[in-house]
PDB file of N, CA and C in Angstrom:
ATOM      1  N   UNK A   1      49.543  -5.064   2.440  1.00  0.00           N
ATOM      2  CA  UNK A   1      48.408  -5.643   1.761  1.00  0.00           C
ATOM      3  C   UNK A   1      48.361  -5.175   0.302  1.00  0.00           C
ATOM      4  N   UNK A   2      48.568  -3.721   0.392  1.00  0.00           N
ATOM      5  CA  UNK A   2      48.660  -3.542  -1.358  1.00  0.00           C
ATOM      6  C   UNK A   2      49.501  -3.958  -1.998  1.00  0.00           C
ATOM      7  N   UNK A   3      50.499  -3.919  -1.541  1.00  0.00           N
ATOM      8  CA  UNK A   3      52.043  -4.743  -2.264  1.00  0.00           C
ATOM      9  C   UNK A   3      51.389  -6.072  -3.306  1.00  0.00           C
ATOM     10  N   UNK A   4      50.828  -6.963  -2.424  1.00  0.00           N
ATOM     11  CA  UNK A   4      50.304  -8.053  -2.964  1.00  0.00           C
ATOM     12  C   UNK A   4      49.440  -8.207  -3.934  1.00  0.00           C
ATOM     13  N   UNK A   5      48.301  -7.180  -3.928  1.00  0.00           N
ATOM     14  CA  UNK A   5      47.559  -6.682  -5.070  1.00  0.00           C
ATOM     15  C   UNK A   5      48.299  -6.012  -6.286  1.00  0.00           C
ATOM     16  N   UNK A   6      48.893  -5.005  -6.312  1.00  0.00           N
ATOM     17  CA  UNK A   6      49.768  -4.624  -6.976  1.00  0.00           C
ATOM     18  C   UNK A   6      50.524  -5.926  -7.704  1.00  0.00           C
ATOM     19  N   UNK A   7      51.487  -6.834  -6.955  1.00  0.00           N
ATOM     20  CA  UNK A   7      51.956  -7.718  -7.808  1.00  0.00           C
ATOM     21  C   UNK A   7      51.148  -8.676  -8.500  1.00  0.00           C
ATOM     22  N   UNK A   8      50.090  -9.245  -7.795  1.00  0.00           N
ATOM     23  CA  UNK A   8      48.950 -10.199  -8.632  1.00  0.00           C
ATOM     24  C   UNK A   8      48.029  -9.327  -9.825  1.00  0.00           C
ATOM     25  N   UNK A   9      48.426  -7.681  -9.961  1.00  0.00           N
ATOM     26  CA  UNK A   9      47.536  -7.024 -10.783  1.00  0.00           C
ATOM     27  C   UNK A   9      48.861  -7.528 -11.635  1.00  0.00           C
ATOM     28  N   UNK A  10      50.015  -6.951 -11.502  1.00  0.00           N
ATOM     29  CA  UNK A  10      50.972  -7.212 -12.526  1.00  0.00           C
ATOM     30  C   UNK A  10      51.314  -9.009 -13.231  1.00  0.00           C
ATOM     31  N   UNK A  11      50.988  -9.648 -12.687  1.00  0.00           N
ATOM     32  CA  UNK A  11      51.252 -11.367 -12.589  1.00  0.00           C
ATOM     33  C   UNK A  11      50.095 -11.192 -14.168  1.00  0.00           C
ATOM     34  N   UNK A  12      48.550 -10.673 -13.431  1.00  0.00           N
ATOM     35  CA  UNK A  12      47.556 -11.184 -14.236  1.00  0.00           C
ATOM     36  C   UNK A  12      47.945 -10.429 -15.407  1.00  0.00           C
ATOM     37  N   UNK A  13      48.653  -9.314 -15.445  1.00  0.00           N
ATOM     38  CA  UNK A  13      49.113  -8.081 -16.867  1.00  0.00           C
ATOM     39  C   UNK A  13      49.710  -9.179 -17.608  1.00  0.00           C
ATOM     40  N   UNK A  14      51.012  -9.987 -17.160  1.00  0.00           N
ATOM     41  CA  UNK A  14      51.908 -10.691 -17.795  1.00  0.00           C
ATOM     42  C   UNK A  14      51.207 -12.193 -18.163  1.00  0.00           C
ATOM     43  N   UNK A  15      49.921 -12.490 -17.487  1.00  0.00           N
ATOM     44  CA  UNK A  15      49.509 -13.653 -18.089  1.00  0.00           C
ATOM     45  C   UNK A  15      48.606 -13.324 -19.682  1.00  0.00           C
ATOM     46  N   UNK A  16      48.000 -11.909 -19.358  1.00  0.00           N
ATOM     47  CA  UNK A  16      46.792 -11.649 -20.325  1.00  0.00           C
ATOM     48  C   UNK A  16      47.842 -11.256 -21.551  1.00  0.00           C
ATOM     49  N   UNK A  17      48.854 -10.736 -21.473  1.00  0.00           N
ATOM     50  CA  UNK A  17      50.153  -9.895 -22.810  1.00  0.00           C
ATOM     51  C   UNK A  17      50.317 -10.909 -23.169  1.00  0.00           C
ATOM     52  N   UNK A  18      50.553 -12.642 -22.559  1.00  0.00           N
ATOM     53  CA  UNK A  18      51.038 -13.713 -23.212  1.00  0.00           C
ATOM     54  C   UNK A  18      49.945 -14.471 -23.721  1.00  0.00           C
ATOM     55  N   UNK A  19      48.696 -14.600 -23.334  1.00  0.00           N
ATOM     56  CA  UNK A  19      47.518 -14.354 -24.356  1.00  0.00           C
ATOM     57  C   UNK A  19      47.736 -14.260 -25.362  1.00  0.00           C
ATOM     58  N   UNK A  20      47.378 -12.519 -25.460  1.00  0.00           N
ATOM     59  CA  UNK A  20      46.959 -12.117 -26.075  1.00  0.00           C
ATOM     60  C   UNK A  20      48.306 -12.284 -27.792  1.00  0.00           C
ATOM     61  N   UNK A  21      49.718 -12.001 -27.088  1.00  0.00           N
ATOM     62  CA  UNK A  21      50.552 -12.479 -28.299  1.00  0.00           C
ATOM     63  C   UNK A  21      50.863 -13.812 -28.323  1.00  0.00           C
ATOM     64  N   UNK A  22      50.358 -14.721 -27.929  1.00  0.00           N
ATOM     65  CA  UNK A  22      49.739 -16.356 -28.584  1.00  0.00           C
ATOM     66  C   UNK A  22      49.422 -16.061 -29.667  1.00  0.00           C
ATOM     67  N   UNK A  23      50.260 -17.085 -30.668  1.00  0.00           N
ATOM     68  CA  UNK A  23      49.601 -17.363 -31.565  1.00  0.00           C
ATOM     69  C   UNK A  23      48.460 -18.166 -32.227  1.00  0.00           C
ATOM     70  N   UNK A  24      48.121 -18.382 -31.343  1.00  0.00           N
ATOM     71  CA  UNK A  24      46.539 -19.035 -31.204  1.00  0.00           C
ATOM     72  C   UNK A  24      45.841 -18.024 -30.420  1.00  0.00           C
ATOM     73  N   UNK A  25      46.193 -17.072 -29.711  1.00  0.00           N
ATOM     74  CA  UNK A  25      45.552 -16.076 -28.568  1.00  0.00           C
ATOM     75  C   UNK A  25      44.884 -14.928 -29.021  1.00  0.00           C
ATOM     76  N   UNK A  26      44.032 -14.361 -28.659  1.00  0.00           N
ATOM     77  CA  UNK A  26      43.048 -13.486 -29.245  1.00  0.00           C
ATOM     78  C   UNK A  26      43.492 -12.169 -28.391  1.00  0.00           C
ATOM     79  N   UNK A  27      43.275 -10.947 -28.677  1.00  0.00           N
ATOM     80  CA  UNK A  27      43.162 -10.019 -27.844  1.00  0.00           C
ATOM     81  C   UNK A  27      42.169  -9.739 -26.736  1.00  0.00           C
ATOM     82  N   UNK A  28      41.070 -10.029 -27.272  1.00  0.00           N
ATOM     83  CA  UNK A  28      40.153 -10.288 -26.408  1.00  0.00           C
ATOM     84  C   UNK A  28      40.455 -11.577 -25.609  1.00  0.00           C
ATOM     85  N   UNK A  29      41.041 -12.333 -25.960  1.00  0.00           N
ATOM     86  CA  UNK A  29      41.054 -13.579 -24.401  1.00  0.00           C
ATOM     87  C   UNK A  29      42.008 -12.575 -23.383  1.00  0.00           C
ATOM     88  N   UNK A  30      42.915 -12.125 -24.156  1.00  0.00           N
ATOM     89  CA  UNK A  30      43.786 -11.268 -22.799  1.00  0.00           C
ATOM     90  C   UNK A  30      43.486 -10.270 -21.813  1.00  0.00           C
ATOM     91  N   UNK A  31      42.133  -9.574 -22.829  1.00  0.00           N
ATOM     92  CA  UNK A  31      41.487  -8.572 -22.172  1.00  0.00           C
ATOM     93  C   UNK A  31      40.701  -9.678 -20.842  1.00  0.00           C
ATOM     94  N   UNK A  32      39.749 -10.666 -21.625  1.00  0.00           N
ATOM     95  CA  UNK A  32      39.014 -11.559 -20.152  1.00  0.00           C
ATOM     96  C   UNK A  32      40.009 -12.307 -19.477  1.00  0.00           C
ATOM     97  N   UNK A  33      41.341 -12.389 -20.041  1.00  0.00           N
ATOM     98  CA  UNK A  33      42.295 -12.832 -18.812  1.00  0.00           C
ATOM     99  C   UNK A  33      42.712 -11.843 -18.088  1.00  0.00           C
ATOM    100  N   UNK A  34      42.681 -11.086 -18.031  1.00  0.00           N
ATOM    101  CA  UNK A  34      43.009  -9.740 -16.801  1.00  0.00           C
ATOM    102  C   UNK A  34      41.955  -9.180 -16.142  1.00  0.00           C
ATOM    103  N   UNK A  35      41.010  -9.329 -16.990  1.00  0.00           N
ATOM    104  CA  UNK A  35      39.784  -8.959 -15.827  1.00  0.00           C
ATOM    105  C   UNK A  35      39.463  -9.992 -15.177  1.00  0.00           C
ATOM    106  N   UNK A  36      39.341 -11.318 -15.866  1.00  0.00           N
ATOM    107  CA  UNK A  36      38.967 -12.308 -14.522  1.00  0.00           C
ATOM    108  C   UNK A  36      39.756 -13.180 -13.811  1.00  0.00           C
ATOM    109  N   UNK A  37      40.997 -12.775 -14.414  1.00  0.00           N
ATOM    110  CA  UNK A  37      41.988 -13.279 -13.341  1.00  0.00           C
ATOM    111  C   UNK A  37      42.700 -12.139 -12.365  1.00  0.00           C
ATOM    112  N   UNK A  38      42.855 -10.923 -12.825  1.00  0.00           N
ATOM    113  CA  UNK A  38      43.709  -9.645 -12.485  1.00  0.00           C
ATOM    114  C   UNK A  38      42.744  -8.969 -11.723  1.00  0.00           C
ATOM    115  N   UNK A  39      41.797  -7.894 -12.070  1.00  0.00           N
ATOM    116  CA  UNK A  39      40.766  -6.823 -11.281  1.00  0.00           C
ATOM    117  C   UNK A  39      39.349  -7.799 -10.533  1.00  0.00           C
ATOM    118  N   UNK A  40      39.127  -8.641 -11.253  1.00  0.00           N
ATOM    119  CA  UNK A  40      38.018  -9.336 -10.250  1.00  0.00           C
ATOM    120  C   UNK A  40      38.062  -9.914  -9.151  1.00  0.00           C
ATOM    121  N   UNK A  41      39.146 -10.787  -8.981  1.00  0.00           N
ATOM    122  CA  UNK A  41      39.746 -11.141  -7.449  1.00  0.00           C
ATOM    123  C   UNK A  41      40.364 -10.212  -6.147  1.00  0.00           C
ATOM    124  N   UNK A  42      41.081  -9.528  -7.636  1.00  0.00           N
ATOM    125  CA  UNK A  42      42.030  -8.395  -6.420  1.00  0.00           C
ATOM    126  C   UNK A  42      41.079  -7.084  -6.101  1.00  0.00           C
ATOM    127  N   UNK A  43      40.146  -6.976  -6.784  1.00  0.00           N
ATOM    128  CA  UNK A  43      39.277  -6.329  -6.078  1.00  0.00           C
ATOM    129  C   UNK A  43      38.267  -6.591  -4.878  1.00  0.00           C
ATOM    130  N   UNK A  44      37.718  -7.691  -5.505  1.00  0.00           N
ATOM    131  CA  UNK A  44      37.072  -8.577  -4.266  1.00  0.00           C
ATOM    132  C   UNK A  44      37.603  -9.239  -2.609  1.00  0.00           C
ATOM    133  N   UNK A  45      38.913  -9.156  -3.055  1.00  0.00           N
ATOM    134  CA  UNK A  45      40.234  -9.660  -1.459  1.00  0.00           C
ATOM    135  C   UNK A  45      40.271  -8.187  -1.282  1.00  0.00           C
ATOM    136  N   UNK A  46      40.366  -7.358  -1.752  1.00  0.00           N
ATOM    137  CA  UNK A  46      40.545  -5.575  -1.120  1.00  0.00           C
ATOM    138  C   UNK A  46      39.628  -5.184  -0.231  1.00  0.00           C
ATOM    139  N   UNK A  47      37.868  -5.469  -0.699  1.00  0.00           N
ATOM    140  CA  UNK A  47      37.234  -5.118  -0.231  1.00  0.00           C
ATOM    141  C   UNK A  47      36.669  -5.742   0.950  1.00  0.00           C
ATOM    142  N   UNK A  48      37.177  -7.028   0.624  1.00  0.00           N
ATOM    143  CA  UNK A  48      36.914  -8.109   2.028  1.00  0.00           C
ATOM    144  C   UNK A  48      37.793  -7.884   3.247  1.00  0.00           C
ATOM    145  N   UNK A  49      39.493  -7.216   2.868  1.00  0.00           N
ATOM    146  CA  UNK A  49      40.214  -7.052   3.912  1.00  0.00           C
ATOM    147  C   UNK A  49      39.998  -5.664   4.221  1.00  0.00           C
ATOM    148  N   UNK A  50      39.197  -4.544   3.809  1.00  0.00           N
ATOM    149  CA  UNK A  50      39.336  -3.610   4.053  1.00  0.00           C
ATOM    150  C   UNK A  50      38.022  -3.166   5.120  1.00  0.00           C
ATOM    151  N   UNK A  51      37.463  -4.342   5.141  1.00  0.00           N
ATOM    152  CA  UNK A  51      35.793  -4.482   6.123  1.00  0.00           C
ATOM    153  C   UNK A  51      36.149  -3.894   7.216  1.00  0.00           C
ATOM    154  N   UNK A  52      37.199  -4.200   8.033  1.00  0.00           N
ATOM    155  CA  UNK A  52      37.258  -3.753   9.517  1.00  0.00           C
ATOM    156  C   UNK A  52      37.471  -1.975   9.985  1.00  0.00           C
ATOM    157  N   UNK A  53      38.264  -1.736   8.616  1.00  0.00           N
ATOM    158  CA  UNK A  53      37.997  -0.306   8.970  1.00  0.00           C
ATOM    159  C   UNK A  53      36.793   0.481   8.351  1.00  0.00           C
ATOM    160  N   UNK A  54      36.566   0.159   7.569  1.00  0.00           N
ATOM    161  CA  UNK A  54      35.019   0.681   7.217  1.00  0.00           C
ATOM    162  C   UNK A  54      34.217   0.370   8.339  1.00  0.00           C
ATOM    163  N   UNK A  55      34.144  -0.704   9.133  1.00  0.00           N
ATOM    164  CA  UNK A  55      33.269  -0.716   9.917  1.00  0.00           C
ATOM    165  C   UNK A  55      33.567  -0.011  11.541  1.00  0.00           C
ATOM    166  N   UNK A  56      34.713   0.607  11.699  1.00  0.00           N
ATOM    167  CA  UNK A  56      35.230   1.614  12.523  1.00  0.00           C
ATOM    168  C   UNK A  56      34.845   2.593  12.181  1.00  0.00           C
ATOM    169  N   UNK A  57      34.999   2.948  10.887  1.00  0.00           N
ATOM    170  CA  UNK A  57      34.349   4.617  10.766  1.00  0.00           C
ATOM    171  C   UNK A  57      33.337   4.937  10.411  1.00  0.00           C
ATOM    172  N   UNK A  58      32.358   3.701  10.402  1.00  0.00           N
ATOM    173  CA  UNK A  58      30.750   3.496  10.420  1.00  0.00           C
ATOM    174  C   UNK A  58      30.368   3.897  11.631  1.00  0.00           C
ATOM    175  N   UNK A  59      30.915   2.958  12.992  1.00  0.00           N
ATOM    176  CA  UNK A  59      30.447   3.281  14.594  1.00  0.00           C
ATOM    177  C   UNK A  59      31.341   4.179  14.350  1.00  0.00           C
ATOM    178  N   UNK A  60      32.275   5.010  14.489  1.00  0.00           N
ATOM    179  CA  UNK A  60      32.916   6.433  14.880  1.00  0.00           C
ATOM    180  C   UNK A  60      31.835   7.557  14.533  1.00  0.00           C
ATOM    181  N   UNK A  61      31.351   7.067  13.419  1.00  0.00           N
ATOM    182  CA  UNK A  61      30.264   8.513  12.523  1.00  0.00           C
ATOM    183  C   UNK A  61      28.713   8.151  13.092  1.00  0.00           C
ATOM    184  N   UNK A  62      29.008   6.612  13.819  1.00  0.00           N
ATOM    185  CA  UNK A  62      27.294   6.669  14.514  1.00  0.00           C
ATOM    186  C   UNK A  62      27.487   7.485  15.991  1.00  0.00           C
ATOM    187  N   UNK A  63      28.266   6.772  16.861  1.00  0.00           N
ATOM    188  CA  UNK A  63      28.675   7.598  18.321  1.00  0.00           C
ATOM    189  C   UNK A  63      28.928   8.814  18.263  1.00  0.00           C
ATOM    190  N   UNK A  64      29.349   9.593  16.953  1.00  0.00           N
ATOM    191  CA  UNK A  64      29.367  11.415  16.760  1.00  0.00           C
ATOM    192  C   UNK A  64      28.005  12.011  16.742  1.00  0.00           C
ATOM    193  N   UNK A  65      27.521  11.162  15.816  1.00  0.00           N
ATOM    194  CA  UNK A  65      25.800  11.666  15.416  1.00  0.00           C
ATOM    195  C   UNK A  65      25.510  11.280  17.094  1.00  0.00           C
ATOM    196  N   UNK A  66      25.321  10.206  17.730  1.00  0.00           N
ATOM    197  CA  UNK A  66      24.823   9.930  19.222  1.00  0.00           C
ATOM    198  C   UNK A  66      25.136  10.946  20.524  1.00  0.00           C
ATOM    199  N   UNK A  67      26.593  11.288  19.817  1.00  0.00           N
ATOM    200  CA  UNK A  67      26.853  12.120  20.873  1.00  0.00           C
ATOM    201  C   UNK A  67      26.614  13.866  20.401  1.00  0.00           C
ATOM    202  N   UNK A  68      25.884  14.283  19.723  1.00  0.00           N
ATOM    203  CA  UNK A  68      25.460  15.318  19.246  1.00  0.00           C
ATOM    204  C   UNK A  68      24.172  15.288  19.480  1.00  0.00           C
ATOM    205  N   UNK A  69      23.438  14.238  19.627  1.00  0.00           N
ATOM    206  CA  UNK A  69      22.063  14.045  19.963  1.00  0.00           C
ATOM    207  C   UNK A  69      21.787  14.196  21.339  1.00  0.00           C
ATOM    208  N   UNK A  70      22.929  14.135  22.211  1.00  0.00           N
ATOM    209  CA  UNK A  70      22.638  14.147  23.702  1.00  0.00           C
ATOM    210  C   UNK A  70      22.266  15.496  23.851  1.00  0.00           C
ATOM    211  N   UNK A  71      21.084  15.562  25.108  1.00  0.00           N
ATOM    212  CA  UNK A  71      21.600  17.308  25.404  1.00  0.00           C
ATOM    213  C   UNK A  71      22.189  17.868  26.087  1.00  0.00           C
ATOM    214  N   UNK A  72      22.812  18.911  25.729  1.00  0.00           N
ATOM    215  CA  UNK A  72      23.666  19.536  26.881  1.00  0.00           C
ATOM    216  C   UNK A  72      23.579  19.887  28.528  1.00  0.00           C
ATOM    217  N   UNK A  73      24.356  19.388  29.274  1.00  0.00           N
ATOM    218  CA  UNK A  73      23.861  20.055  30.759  1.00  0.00           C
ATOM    219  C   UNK A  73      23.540  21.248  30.725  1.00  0.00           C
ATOM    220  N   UNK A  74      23.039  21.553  31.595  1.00  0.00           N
ATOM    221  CA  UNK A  74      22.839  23.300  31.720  1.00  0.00           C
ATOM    222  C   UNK A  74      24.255  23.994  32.051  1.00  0.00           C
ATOM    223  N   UNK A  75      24.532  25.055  31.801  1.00  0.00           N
ATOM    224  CA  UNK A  75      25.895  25.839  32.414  1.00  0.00           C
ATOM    225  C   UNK A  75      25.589  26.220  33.689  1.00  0.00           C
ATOM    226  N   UNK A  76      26.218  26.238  34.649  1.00  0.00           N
ATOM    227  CA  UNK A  76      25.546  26.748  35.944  1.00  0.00           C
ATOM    228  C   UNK A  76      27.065  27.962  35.838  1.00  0.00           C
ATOM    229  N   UNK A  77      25.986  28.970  36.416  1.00  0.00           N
ATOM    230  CA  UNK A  77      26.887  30.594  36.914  1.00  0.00           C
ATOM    231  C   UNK A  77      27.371  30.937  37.746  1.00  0.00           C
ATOM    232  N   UNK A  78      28.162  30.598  38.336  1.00  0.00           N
ATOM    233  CA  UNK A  78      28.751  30.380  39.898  1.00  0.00           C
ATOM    234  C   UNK A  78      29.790  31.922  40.067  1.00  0.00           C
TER     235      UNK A  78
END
């Protein structure tokens, strides 16, 4: 999954550098071509594919707290 981010961060690097050395191209268009083509998407697909384990170690850290809340049997002394 990162592989893919990684290359679409680099794709959007090489679209915003050709921007920006356009000769019609501004530096600043290259800068808003990498942020809104490069870090705004690939951040947003990261955090969308990364839901399922966040939400594992959400219930893992609720059932710890649950199971710390139980009370203990008694020890019996045999």
């Amino acid at each position: 999954m990162y592989i893919v981010a990684i290359a679409w961060i680099y794709v959007a690097l090489m679209m915003s550098v050709a921007e920006a050395t356009n000769t019609n191209g501004t530096v600043l268009g290259g800068i808003v071509t990498f942020i809104l083509y490069g870090i705004l998407p690939t951040s947003i697909i990261i955090y969308i594919m990364d839901a399922p384990r966040r939400r594992r170690n959400r219930l893992a850290r609720e059932r710890e707290a649950f199971e710390a809340a139980l009370p203990k049997p008694p020890e019996s002394k045999l």
